[in-house]
PDB file of N, CA and C in Angstrom:
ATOM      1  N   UNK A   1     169.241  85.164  22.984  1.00  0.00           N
ATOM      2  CA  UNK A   1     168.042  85.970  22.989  1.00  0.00           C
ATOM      3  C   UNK A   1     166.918  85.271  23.754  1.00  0.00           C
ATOM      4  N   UNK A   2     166.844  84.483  24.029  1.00  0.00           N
ATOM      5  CA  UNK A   2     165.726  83.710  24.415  1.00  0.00           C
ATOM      6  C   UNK A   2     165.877  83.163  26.017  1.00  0.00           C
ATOM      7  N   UNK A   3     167.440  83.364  26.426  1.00  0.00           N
ATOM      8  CA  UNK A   3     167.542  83.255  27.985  1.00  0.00           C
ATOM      9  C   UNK A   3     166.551  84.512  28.086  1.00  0.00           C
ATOM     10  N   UNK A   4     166.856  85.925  27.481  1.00  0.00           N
ATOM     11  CA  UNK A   4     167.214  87.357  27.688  1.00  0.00           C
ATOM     12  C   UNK A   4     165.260  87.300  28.115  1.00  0.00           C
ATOM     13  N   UNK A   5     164.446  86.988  26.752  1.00  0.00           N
ATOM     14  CA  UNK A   5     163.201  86.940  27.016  1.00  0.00           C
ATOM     15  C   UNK A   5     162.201  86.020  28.486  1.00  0.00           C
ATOM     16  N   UNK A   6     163.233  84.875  28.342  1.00  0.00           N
ATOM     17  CA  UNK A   6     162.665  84.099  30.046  1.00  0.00           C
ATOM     18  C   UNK A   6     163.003  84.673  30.839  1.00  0.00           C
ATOM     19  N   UNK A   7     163.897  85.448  31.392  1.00  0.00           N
ATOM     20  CA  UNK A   7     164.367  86.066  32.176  1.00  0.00           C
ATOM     21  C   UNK A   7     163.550  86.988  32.283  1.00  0.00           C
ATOM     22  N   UNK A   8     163.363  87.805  31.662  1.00  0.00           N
ATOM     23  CA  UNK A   8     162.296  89.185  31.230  1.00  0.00           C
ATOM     24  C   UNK A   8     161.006  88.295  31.815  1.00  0.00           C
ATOM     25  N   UNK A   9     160.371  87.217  31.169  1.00  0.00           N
ATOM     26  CA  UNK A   9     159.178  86.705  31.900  1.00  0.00           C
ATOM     27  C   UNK A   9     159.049  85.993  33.493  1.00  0.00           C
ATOM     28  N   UNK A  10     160.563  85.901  34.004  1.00  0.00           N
ATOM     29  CA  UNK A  10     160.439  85.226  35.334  1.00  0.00           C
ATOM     30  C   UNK A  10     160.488  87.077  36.114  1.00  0.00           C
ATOM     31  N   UNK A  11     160.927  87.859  35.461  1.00  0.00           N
ATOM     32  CA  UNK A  11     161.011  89.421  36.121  1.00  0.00           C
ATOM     33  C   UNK A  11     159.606  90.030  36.339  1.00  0.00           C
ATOM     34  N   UNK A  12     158.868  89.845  35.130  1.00  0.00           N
ATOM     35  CA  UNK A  12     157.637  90.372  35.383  1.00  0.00           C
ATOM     36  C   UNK A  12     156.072  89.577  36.301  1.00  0.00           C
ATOM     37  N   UNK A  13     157.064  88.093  36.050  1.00  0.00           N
ATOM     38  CA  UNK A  13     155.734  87.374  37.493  1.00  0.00           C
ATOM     39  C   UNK A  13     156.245  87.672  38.622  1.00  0.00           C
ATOM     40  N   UNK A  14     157.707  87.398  38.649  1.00  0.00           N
ATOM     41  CA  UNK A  14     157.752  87.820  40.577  1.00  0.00           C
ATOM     42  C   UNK A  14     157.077  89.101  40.509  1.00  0.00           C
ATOM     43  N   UNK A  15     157.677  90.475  39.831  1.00  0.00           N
ATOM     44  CA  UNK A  15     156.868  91.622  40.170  1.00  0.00           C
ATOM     45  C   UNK A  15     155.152  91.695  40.286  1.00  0.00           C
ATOM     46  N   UNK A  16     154.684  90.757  39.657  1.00  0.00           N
ATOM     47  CA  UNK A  16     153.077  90.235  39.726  1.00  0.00           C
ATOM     48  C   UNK A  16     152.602  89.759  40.929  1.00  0.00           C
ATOM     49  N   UNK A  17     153.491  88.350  41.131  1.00  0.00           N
ATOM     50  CA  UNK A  17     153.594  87.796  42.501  1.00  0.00           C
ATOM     51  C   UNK A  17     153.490  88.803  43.639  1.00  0.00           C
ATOM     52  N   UNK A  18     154.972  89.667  43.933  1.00  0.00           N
ATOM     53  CA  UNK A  18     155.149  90.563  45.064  1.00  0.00           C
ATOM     54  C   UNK A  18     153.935  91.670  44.840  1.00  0.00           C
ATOM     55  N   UNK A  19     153.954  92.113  43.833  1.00  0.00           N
ATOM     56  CA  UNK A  19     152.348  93.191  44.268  1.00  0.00           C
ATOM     57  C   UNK A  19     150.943  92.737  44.671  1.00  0.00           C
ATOM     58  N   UNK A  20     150.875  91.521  44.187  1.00  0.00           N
ATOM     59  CA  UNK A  20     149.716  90.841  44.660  1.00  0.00           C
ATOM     60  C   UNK A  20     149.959  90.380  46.591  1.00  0.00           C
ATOM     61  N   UNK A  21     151.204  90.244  46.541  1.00  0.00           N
ATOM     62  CA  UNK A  21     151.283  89.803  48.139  1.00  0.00           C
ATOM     63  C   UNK A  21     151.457  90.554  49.043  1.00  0.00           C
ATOM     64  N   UNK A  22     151.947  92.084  48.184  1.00  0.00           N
ATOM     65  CA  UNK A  22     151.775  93.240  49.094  1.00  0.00           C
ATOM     66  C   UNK A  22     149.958  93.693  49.056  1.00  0.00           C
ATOM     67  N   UNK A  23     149.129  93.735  47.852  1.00  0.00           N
ATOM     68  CA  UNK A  23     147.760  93.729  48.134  1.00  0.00           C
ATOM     69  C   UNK A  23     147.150  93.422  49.457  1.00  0.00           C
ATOM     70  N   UNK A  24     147.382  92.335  49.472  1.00  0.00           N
ATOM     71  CA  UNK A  24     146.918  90.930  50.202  1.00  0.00           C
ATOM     72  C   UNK A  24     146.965  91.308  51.315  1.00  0.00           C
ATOM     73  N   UNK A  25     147.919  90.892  51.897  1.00  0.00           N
ATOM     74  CA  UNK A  25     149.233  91.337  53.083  1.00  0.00           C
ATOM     75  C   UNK A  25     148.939  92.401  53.959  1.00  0.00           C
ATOM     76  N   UNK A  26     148.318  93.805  52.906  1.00  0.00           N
ATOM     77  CA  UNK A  26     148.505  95.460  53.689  1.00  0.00           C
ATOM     78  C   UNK A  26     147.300  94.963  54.595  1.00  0.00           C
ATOM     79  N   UNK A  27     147.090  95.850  55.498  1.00  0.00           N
ATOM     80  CA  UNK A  27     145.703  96.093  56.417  1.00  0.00           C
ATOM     81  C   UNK A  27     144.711  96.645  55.730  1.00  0.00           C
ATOM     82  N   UNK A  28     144.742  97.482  54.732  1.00  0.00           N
ATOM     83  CA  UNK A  28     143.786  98.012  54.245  1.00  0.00           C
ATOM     84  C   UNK A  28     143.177  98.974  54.850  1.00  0.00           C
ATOM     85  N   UNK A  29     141.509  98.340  55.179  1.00  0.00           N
ATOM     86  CA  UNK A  29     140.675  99.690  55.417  1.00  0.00           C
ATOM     87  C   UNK A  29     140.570  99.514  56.667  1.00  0.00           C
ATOM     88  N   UNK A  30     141.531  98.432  57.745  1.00  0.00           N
ATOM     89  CA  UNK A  30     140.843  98.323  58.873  1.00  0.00           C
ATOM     90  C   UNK A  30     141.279  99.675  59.661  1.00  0.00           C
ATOM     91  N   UNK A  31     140.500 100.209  60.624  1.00  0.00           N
ATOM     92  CA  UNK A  31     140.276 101.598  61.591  1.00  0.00           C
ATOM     93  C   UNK A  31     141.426 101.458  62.719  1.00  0.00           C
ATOM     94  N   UNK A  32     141.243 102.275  63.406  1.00  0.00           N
ATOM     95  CA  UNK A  32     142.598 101.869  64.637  1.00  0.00           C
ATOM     96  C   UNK A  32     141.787 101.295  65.915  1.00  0.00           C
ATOM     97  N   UNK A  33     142.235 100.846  66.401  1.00  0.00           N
ATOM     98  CA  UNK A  33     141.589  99.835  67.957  1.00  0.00           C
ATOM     99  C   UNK A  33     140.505 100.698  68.474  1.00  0.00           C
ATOM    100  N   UNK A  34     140.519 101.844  68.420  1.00  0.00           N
ATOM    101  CA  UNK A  34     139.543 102.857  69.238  1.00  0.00           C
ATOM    102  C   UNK A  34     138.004 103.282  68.321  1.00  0.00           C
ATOM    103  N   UNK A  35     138.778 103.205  67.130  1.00  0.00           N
ATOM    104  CA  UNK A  35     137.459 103.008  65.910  1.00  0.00           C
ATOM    105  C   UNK A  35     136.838 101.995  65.980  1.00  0.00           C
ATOM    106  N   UNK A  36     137.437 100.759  66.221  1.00  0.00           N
ATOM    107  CA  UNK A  36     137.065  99.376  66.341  1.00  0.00           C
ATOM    108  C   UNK A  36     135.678  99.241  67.597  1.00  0.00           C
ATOM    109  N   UNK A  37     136.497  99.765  68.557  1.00  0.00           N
ATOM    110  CA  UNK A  37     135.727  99.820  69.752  1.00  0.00           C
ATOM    111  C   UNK A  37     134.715 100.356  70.004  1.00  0.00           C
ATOM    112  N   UNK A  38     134.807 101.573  69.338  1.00  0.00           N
ATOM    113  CA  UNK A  38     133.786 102.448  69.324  1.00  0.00           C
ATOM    114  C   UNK A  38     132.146 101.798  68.502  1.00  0.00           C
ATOM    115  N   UNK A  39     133.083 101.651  67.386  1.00  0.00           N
ATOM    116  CA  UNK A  39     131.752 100.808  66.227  1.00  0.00           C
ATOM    117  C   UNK A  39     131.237  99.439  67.285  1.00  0.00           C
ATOM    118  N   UNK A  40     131.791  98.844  67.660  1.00  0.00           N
ATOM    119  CA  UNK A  40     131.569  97.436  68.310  1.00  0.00           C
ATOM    120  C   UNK A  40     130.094  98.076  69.307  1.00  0.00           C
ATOM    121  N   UNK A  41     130.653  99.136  69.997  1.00  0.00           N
ATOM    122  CA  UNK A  41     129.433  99.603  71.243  1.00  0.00           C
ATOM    123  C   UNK A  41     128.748  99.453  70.551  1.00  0.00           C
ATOM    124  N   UNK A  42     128.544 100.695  69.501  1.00  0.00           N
ATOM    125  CA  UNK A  42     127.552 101.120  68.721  1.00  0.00           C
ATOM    126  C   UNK A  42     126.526  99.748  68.445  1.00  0.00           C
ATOM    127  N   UNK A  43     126.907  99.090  67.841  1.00  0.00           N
ATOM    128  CA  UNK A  43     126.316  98.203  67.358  1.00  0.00           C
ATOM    129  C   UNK A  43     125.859  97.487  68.519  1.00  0.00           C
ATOM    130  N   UNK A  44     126.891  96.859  69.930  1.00  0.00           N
ATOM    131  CA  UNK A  44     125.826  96.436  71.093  1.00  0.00           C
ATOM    132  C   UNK A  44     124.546  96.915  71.267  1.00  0.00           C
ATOM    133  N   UNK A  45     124.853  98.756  71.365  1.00  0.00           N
ATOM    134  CA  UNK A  45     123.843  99.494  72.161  1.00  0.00           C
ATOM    135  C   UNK A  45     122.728  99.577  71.117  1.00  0.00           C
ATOM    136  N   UNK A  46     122.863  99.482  70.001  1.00  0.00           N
ATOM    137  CA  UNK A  46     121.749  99.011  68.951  1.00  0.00           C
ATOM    138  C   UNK A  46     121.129  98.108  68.993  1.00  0.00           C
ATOM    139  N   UNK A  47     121.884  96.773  69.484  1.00  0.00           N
ATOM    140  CA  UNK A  47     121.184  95.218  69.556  1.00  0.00           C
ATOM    141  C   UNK A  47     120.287  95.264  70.890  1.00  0.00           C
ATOM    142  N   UNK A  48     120.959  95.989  72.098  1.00  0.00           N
ATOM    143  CA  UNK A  48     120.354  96.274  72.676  1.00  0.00           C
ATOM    144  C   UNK A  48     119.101  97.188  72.871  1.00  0.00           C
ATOM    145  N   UNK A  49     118.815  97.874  72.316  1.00  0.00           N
ATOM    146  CA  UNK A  49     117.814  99.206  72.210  1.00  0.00           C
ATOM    147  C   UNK A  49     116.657  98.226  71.067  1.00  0.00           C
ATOM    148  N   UNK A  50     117.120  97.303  70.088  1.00  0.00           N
ATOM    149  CA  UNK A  50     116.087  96.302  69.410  1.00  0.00           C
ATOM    150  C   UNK A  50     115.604  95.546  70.478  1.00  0.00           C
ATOM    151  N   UNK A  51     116.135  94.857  71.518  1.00  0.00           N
ATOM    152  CA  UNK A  51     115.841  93.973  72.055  1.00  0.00           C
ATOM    153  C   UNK A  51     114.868  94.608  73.177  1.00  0.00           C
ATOM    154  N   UNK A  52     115.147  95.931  73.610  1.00  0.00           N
ATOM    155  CA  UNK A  52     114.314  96.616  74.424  1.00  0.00           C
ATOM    156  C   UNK A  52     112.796  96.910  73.975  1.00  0.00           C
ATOM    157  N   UNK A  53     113.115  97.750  72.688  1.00  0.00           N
ATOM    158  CA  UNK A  53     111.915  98.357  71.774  1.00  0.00           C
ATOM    159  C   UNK A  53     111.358  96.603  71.900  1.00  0.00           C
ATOM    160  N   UNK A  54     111.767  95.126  71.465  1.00  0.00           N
ATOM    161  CA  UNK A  54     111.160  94.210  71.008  1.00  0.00           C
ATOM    162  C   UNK A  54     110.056  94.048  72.391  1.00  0.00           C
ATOM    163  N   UNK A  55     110.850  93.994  73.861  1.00  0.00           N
ATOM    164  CA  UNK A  55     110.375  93.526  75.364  1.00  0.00           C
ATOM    165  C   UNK A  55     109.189  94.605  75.441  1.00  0.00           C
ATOM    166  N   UNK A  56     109.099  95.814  74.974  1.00  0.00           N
ATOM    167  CA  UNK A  56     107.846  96.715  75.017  1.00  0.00           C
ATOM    168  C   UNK A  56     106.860  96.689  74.137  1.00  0.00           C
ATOM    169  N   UNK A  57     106.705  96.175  72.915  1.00  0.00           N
ATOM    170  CA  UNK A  57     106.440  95.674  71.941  1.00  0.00           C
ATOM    171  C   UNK A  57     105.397  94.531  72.753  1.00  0.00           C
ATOM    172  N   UNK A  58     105.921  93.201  73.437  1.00  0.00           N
ATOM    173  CA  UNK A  58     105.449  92.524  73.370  1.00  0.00           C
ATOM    174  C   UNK A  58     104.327  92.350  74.842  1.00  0.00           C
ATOM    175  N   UNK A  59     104.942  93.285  75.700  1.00  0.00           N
ATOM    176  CA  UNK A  59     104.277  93.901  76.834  1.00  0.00           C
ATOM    177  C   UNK A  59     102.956  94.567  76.495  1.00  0.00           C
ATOM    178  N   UNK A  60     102.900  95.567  75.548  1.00  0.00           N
ATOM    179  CA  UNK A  60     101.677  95.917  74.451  1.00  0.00           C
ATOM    180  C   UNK A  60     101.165  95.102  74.387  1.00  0.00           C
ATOM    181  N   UNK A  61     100.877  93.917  73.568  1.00  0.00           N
ATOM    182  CA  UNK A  61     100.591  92.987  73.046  1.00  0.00           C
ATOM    183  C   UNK A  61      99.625  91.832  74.342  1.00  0.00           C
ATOM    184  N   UNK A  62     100.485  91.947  75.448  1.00  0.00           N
ATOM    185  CA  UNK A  62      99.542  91.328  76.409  1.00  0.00           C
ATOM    186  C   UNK A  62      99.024  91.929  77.212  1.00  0.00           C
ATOM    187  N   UNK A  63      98.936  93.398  76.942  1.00  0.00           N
ATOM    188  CA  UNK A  63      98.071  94.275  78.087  1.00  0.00           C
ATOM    189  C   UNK A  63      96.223  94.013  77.628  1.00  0.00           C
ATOM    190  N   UNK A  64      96.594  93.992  75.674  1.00  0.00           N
ATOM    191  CA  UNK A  64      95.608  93.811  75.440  1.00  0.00           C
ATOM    192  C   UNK A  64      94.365  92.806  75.482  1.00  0.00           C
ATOM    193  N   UNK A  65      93.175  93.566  75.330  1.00  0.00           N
ATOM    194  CA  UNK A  65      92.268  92.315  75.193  1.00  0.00           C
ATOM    195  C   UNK A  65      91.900  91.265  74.231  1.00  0.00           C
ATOM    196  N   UNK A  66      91.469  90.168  74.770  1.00  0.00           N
ATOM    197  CA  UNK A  66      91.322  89.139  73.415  1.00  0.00           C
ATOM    198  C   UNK A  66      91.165  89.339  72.089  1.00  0.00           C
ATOM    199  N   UNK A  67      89.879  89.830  72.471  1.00  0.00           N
ATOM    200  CA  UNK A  67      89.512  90.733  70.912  1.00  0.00           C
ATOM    201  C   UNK A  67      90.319  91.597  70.250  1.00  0.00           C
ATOM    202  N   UNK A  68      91.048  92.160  70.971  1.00  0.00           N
ATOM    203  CA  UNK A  68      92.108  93.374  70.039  1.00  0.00           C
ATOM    204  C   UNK A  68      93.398  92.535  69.726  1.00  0.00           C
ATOM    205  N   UNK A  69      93.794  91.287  70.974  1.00  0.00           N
ATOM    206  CA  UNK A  69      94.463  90.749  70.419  1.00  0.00           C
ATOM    207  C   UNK A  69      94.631  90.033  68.361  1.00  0.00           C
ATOM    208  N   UNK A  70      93.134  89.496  68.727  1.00  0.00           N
ATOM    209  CA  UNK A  70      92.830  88.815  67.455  1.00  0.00           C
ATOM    210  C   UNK A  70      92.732  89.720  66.178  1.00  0.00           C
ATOM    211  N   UNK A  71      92.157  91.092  66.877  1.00  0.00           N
ATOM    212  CA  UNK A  71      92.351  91.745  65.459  1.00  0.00           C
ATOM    213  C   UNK A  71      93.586  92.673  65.012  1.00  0.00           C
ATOM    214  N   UNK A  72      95.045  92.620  66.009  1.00  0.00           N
ATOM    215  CA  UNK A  72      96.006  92.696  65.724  1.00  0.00           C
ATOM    216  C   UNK A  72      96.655  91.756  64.510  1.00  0.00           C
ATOM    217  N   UNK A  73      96.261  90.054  65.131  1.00  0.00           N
ATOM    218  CA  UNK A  73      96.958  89.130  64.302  1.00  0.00           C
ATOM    219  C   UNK A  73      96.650  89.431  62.807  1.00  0.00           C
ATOM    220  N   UNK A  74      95.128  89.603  63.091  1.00  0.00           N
ATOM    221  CA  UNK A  74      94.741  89.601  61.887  1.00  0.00           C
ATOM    222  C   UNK A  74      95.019  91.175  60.647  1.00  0.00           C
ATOM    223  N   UNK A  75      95.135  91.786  61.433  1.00  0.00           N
ATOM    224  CA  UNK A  75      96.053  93.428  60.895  1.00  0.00           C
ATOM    225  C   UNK A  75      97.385  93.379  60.564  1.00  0.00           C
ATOM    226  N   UNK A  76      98.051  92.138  60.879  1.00  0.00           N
ATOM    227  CA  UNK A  76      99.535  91.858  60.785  1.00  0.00           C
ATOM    228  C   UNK A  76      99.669  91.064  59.370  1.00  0.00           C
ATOM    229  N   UNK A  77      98.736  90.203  59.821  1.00  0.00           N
ATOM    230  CA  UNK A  77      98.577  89.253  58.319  1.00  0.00           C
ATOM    231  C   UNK A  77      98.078  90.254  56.787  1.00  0.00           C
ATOM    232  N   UNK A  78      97.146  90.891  57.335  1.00  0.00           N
ATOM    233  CA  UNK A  78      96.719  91.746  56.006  1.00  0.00           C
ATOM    234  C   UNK A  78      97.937  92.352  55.617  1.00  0.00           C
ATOM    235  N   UNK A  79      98.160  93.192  56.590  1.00  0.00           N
ATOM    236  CA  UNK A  79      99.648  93.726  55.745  1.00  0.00           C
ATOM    237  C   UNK A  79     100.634  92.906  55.567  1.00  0.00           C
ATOM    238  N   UNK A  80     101.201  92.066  56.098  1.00  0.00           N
ATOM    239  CA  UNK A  80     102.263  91.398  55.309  1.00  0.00           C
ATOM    240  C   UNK A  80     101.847  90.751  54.141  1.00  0.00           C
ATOM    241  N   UNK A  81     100.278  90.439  53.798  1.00  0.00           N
ATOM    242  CA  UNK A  81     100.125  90.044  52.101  1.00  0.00           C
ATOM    243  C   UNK A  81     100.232  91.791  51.205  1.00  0.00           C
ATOM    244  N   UNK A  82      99.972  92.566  51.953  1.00  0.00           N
ATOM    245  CA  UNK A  82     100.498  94.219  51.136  1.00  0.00           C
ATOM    246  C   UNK A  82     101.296  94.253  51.169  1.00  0.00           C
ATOM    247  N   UNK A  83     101.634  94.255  51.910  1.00  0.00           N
ATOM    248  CA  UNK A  83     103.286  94.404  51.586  1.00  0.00           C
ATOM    249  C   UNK A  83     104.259  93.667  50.519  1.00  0.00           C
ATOM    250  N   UNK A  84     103.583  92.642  50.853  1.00  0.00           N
ATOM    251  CA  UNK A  84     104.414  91.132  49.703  1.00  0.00           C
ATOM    252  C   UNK A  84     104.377  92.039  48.428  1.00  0.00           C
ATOM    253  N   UNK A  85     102.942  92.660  47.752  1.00  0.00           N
ATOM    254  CA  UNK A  85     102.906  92.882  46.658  1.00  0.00           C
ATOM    255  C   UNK A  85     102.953  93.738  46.240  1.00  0.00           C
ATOM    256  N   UNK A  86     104.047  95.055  47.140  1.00  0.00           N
ATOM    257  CA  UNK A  86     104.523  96.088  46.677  1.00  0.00           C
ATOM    258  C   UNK A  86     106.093  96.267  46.686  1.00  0.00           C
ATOM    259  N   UNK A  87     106.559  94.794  47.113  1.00  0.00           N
ATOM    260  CA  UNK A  87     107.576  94.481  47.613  1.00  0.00           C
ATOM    261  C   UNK A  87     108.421  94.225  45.491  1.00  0.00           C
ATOM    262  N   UNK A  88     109.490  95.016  45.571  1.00  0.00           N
ATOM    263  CA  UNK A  88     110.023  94.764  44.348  1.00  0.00           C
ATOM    264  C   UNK A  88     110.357  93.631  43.582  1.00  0.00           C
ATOM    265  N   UNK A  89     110.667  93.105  42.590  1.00  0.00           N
ATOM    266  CA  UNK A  89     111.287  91.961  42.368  1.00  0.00           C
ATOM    267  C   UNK A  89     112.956  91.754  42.440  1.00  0.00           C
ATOM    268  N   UNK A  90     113.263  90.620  42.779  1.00  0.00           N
ATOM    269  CA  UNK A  90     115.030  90.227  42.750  1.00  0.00           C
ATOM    270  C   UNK A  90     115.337  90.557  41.163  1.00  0.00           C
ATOM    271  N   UNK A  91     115.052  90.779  40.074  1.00  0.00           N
ATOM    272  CA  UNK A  91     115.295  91.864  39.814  1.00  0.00           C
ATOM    273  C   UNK A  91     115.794  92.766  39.357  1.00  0.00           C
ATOM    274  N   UNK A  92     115.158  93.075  39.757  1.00  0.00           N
ATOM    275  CA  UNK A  92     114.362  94.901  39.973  1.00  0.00           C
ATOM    276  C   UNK A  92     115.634  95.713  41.175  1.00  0.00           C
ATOM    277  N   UNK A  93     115.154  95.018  42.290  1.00  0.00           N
ATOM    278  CA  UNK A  93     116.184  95.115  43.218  1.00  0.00           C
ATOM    279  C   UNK A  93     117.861  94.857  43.222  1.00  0.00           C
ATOM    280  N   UNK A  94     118.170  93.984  42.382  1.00  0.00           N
ATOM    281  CA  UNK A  94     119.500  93.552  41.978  1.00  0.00           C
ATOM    282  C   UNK A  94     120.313  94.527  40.706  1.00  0.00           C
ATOM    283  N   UNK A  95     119.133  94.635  39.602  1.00  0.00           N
ATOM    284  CA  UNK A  95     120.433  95.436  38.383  1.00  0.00           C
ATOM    285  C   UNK A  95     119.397  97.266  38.484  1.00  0.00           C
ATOM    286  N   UNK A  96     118.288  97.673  39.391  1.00  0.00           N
ATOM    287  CA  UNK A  96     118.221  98.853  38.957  1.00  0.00           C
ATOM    288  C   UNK A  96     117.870  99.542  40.628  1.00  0.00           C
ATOM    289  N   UNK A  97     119.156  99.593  40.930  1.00  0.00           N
ATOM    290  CA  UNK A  97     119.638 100.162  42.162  1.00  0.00           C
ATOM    291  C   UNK A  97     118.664 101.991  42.771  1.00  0.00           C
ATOM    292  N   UNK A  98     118.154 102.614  41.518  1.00  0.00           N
ATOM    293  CA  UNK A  98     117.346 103.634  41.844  1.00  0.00           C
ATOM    294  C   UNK A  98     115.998 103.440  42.976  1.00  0.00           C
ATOM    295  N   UNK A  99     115.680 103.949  43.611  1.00  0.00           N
ATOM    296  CA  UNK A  99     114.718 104.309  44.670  1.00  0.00           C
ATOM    297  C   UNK A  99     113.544 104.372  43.647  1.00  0.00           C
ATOM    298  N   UNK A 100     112.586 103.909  44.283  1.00  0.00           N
ATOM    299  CA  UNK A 100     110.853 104.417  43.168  1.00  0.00           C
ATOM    300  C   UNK A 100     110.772 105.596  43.466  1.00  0.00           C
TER     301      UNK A 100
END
């Protein structure tokens, strides 16, 4: 009786083993080469179109005059302390996933 039961327990880890290595193993969720490719642009022509919007952005920035320069910086700074303090807590943000 007790081969009968080890036996029974070396049956049910390989079957543990092999499903875990078929888990593992499958491809899963990956897309086919053309999905791949496609997403890849996407995401260039995004990095690119940031990096554009950023080069016009900063073209703005030196058309202006001193003075507007300075009271940009200083319009940047105000809001990023507003912002800080409407900004949620870790959290807040971490266990209550709802939108305000």
């Amino acid at each position: 009786m007790k081969l009968f039961c080890k036996s029974n327990i070396l049956i049910r880890l390989f079957l543990v083993l092999f499903s875990l290595s078929v888990v593992f193993y499958s491809s899963g969720c990956r897309g086919s080469k053309g999905q791949r490719r496609a997403y890849k642009m996407q995401n260039q022509s995004a990095k690119e179109g940031a990096k554009d919007h950023e080069e016009l952005l900063k073209s703005h920035y030196d058309r202006q005059s001193e003075e507007t320069k300075r009271m940009m910086k200083e319009m940047k700074k105000e809001n990023k302390k507003l912002n800080k303090s409407k900004k949620r807590s870790l959290k807040d943000r971490a266990f209550r996933k709802k939108c305000r």
